[in-house]
Protein backbone atom coordinates (compact mmCIF):
# COMPACT_ATOMS: atom_id res chain seq x y z
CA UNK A 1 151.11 198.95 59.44
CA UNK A 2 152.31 199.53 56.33
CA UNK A 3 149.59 197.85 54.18
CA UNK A 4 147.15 199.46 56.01
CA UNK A 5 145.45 201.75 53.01
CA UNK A 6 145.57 199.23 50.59
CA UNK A 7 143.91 196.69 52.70
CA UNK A 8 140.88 198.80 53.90
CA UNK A 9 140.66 199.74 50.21
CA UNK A 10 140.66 195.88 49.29
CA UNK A 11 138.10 195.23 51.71
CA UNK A 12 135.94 198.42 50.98
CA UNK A 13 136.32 197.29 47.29
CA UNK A 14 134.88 193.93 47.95
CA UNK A 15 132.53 194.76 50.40
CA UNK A 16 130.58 197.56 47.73
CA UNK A 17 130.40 194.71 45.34
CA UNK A 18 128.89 192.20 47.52
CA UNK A 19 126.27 194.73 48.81
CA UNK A 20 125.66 195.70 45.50
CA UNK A 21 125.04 192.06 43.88
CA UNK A 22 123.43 191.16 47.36
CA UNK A 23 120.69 194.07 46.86
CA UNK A 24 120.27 192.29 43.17
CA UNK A 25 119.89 188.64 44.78
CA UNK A 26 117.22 190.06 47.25
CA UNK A 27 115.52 192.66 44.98
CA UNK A 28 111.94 191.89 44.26
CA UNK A 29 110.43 189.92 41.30
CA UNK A 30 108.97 192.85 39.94
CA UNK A 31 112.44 195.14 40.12
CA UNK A 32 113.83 196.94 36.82
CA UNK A 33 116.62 194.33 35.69
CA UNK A 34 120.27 194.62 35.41
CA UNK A 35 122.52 194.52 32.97
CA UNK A 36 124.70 191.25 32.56
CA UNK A 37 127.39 193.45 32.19
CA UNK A 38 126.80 195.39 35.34
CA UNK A 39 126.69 192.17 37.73
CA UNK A 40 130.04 191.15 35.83
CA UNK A 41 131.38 194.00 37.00
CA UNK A 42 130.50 193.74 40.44
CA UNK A 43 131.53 190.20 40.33
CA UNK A 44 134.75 191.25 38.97
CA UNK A 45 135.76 193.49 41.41
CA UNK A 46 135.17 191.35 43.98
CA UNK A 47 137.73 188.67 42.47
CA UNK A 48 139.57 191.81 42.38
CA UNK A 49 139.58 192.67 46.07
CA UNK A 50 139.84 189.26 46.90
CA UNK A 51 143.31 188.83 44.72
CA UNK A 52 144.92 191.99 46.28
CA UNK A 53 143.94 190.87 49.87
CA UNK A 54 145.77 187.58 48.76
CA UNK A 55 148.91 189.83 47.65
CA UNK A 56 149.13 191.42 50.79
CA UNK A 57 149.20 188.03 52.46
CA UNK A 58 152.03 187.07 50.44
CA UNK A 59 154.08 190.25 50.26
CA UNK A 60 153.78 190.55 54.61
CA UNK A 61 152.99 187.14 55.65
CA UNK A 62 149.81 185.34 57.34
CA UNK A 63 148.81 188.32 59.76
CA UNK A 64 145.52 188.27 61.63
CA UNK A 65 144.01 190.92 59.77
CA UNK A 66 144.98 189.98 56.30
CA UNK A 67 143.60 186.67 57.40
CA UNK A 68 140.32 187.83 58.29
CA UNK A 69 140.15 189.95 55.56
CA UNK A 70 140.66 187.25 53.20
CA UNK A 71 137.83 185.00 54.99
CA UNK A 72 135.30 187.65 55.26
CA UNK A 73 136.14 188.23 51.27
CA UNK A 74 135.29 184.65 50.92
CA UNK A 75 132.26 184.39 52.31
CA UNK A 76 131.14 187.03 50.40
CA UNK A 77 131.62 184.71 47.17
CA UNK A 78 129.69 181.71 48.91
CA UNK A 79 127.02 183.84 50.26
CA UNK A 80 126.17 184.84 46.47
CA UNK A 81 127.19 181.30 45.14
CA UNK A 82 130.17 182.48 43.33
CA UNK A 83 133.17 180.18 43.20
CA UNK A 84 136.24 181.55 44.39
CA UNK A 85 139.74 180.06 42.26
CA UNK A 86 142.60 181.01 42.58
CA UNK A 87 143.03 181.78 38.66
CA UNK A 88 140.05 182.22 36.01
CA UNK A 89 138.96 179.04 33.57
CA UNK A 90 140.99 179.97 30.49
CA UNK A 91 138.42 180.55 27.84
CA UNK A 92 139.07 177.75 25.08
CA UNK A 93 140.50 179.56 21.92
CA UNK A 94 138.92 179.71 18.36
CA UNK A 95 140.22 177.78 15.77
C-alpha cells in the first residue's frame, strides 16, 4: 500500500492528541492546569489527522482501512465533545 506511512502517521498523530486531551478531561480537580493554548494545540492536530485521513480517502478511494481510520478519528472528537466539520467557522472580520 502505497499510503501506508502517511496513514499510520495520521492515525498516530490523532491518536497522541486524543490521549493527551483525554488525560486532561480525566485529570483530577486538584491537577496543575493547562494552558488554553496547549489544549488548542492538541485539538488542532487532531482536526489535522483527521483532514489528512480524509485526503487519503479521496486521493485512493473508500478502502477499509482508510475507512476505519477515519471512524476511529471520529470518535475520538465525540468522545471529548469536539465537533468534527468538515471546514472551520470563518472567524467574522473586523470592521
Amino acid at each position: 500500500m502505497i499510503y501506508r506511512d502517511d496513514l499510520a502517521a495520521a492515525q498516530r498523530l490523532g491518536r497522541e492528541a486524543h490521549d493527551a486531551m483525554e488525560a486532561w478531561v480525566s485529570a483530577p480537580a486538584d491537577a496543575p492546569d493547562v494552558p488554553g493554548a496547549v489544549l488548542e494545540g492538541h485539538a488542532k492536530r487532531l482536526r489535522e489527522s483527521r483532514e489528512r485521513i480524509r485526503a487519503l480517502i479521496a486521493e485512493h478511494g473508500q478502502r477499509d482501512d482508510l475507512s476505519a481510520a477515519l471512524s476511529e478519528n471520529e470518535e475520538f472528537h465525540k468522545s471529548l465533545g469536539l465537533s468534527i466539520r468538515d471546514k472551520p467557522e470563518l472567524e467574522p472580520e473586523e470592521e
